[in-house]
Protein backbone atom coordinates (compact mmCIF):
# COMPACT_ATOMS: atom_id res chain seq x y z
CA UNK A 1 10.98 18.27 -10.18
CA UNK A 2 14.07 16.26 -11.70
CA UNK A 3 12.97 15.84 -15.86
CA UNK A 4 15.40 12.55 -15.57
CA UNK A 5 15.48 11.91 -19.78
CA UNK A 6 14.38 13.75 -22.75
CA UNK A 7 13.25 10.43 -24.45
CA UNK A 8 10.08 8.02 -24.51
CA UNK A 9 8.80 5.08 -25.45
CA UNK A 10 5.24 6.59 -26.44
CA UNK A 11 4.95 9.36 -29.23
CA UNK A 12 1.81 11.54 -28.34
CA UNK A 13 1.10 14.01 -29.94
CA UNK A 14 0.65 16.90 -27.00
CA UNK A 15 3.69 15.86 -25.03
CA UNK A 16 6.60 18.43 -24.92
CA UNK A 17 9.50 16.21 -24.30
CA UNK A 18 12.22 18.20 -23.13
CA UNK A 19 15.83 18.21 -24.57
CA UNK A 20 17.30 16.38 -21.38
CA UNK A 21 19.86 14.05 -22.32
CA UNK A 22 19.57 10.41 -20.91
CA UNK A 23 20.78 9.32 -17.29
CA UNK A 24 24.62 8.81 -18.31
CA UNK A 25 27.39 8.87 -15.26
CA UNK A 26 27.54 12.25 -15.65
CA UNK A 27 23.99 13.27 -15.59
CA UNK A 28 23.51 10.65 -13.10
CA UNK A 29 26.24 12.43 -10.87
CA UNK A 30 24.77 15.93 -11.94
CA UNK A 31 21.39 15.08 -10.47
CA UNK A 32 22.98 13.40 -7.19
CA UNK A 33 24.30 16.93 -6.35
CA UNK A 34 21.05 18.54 -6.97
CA UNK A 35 19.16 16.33 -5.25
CA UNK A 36 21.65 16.74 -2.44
CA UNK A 37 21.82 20.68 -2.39
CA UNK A 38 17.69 21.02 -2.03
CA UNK A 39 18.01 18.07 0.66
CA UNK A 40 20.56 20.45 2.48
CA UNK A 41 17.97 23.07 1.76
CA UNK A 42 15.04 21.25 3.00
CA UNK A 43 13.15 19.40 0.07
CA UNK A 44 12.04 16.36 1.41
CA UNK A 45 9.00 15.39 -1.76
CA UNK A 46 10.94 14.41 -4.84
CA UNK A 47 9.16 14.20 -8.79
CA UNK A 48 10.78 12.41 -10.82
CA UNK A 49 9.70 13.11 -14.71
CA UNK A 50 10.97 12.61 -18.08
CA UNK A 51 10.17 11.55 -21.31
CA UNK A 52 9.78 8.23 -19.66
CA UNK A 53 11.81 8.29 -16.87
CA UNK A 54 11.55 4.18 -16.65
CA UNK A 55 13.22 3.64 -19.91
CA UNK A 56 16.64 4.44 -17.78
CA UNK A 57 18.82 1.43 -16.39
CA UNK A 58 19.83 4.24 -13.60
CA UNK A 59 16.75 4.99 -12.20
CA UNK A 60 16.98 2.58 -9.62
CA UNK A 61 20.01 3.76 -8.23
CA UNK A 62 18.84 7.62 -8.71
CA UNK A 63 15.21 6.42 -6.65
CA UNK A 64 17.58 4.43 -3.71
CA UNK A 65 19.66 7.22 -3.49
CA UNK A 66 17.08 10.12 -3.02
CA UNK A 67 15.81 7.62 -0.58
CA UNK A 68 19.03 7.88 1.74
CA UNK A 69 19.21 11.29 1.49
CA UNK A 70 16.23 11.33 3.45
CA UNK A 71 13.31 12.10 0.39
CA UNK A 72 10.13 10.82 2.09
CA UNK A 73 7.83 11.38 -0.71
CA UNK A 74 9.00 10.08 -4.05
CA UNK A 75 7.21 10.55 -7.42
CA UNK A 76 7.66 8.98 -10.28
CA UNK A 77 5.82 10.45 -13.76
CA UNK A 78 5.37 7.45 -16.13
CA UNK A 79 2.91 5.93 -18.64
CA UNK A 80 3.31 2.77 -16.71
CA UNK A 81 4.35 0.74 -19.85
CA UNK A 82 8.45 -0.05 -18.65
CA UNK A 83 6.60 -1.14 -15.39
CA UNK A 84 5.12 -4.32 -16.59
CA UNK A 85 8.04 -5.73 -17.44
CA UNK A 86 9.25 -8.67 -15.51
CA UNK A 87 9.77 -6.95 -11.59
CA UNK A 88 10.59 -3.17 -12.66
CA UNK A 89 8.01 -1.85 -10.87
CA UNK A 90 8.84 -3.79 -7.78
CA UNK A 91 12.36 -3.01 -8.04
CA UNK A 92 11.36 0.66 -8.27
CA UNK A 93 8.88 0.77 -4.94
CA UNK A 94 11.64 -1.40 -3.04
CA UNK A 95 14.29 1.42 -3.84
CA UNK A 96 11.72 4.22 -2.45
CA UNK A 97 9.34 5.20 -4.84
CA UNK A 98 6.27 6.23 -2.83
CA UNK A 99 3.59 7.58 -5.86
CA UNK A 100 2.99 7.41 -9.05
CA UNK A 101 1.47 9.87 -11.79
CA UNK A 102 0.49 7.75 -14.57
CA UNK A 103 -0.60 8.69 -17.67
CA UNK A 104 -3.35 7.35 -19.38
CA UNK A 105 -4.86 8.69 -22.46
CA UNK A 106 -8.17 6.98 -23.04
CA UNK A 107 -10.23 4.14 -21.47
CA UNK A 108 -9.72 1.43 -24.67
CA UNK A 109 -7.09 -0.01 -26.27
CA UNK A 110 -7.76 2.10 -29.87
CA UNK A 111 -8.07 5.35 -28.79
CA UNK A 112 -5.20 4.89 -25.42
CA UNK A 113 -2.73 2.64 -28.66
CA UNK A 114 -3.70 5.80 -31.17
CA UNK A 115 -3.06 8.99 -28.44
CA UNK A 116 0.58 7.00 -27.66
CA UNK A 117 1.12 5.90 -31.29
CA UNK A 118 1.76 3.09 -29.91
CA UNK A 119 0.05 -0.85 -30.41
CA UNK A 120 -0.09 -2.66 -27.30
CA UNK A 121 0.59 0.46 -25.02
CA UNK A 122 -2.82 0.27 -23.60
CA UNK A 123 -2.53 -3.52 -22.60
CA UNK A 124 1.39 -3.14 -20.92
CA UNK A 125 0.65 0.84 -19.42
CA UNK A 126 -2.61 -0.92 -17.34
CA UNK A 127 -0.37 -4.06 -16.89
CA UNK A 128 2.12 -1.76 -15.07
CA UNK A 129 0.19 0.70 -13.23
CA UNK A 130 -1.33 -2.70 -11.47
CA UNK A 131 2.10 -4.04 -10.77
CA UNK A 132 3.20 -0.93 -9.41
CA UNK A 133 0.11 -0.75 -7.10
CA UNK A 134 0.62 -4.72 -6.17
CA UNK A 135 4.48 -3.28 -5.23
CA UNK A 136 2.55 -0.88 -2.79
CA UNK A 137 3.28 2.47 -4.64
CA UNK A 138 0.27 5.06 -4.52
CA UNK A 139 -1.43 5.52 -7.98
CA UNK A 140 -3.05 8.12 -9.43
CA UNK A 141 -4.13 8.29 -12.94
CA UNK A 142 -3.57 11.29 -14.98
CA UNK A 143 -5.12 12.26 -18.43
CA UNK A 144 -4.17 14.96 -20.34
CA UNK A 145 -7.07 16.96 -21.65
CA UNK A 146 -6.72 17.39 -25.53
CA UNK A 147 -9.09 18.15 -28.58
CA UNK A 148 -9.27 14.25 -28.86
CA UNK A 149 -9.61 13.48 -25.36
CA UNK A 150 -12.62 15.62 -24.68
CA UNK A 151 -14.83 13.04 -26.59
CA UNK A 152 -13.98 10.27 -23.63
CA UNK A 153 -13.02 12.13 -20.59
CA UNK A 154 -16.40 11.30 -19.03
CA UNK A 155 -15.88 7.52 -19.36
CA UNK A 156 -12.43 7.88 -17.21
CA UNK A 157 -13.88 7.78 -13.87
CA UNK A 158 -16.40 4.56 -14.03
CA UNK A 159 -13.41 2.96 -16.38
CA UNK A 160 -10.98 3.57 -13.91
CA UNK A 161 -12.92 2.07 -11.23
CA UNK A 162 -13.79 -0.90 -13.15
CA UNK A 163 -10.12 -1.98 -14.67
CA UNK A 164 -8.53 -0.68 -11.63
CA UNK A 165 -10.76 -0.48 -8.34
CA UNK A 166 -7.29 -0.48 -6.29
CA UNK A 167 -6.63 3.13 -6.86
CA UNK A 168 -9.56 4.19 -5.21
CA UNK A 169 -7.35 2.21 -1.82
CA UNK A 170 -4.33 4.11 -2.94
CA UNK A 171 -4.74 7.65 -1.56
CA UNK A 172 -2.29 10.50 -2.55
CA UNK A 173 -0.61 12.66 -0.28
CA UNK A 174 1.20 14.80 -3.11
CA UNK A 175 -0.11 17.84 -3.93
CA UNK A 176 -1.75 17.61 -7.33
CA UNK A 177 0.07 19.75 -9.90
CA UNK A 178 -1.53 19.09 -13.28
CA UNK A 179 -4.02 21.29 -14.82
């Protein structure tokens, strides 16, 4: 896993944001090595995480150049939001992102807006996880389990399938590796 930022455009409360700095020149050339070394060494699924890993102008050429090191799986950790705007998402996909973890908190606007202290992050994170499906990238939501959370996880499943019935034609092939 490459933690890509330390920074995010959501504030929730659980979420341990690391102290990565953002995706300067110098970080950007710092990961191009490592991702080069465990190529060499015979990683061929990359997981890109963050903070919000979208909220970087590099990512693009950090996704297109795992890509022609050979990285057949790529993953990309996100809460979707960045995606919706304009052709991000699209971009993204066309450079060689392959799957998607996204995070969603809660199956309504109030509770998914309050969990990313955020208005209008439930509105543009769905927006995005549908443009990055339309963009052919394999979805899979995620929510984190949290003393809040407990009171809705039950509604996730028949939610998802209403607001989102594409996921269920979006099979993963990564390993899952959230508890």
């Amino acid at each position: 896993m490459v933690e890509v930022n330390g920074r995010c455009n959501a504030s929730c409360r659980f979420c341990e944001l690391s102290k990565q700095p953002a995706l300067d020149d110098a970080r950007l050339a710092e990961l191009q090595a490592r991702l080069t070394r465990d190529r060499e060494a015979g990683a061929h699924r990359l997981r890109l995480s963050g903070g919000e890993p979208m909220l970087e102008r590099r990512l693009t050429p950090l996704v297109s150049f795992a890509r022609d090191l050979g990285y057949d799986t790529i993953l990309l950790e996100t809460n979707g939001t960045v995606a919706s705007l304009g052709d991000y998402g699209e971009r993204l996909v066309a450079a060689g992102v392959t799957d998607v973890l996204w995070a969603v908190n809660a199956p309504d606007a109030e509770r998914n807006d309050a969990a990313f202290r955020a208005p209008g992050a439930h509105e543009a994170s769905l927006a995005g996880a549908r443009a990055l499906i339309a963009a052919g990238a394999r979805v899979i939501a995620r929510t984190p389990v949290t003393s809040d959370s407990m009171a809705w996880l039950a509604e996730m499943p028949g939610w998802l399938r209403h607001e989102l019935p594409e996921l269920a034609e979006s099979p993963m092939r990564w390993p899952q590796f959230t508890c």
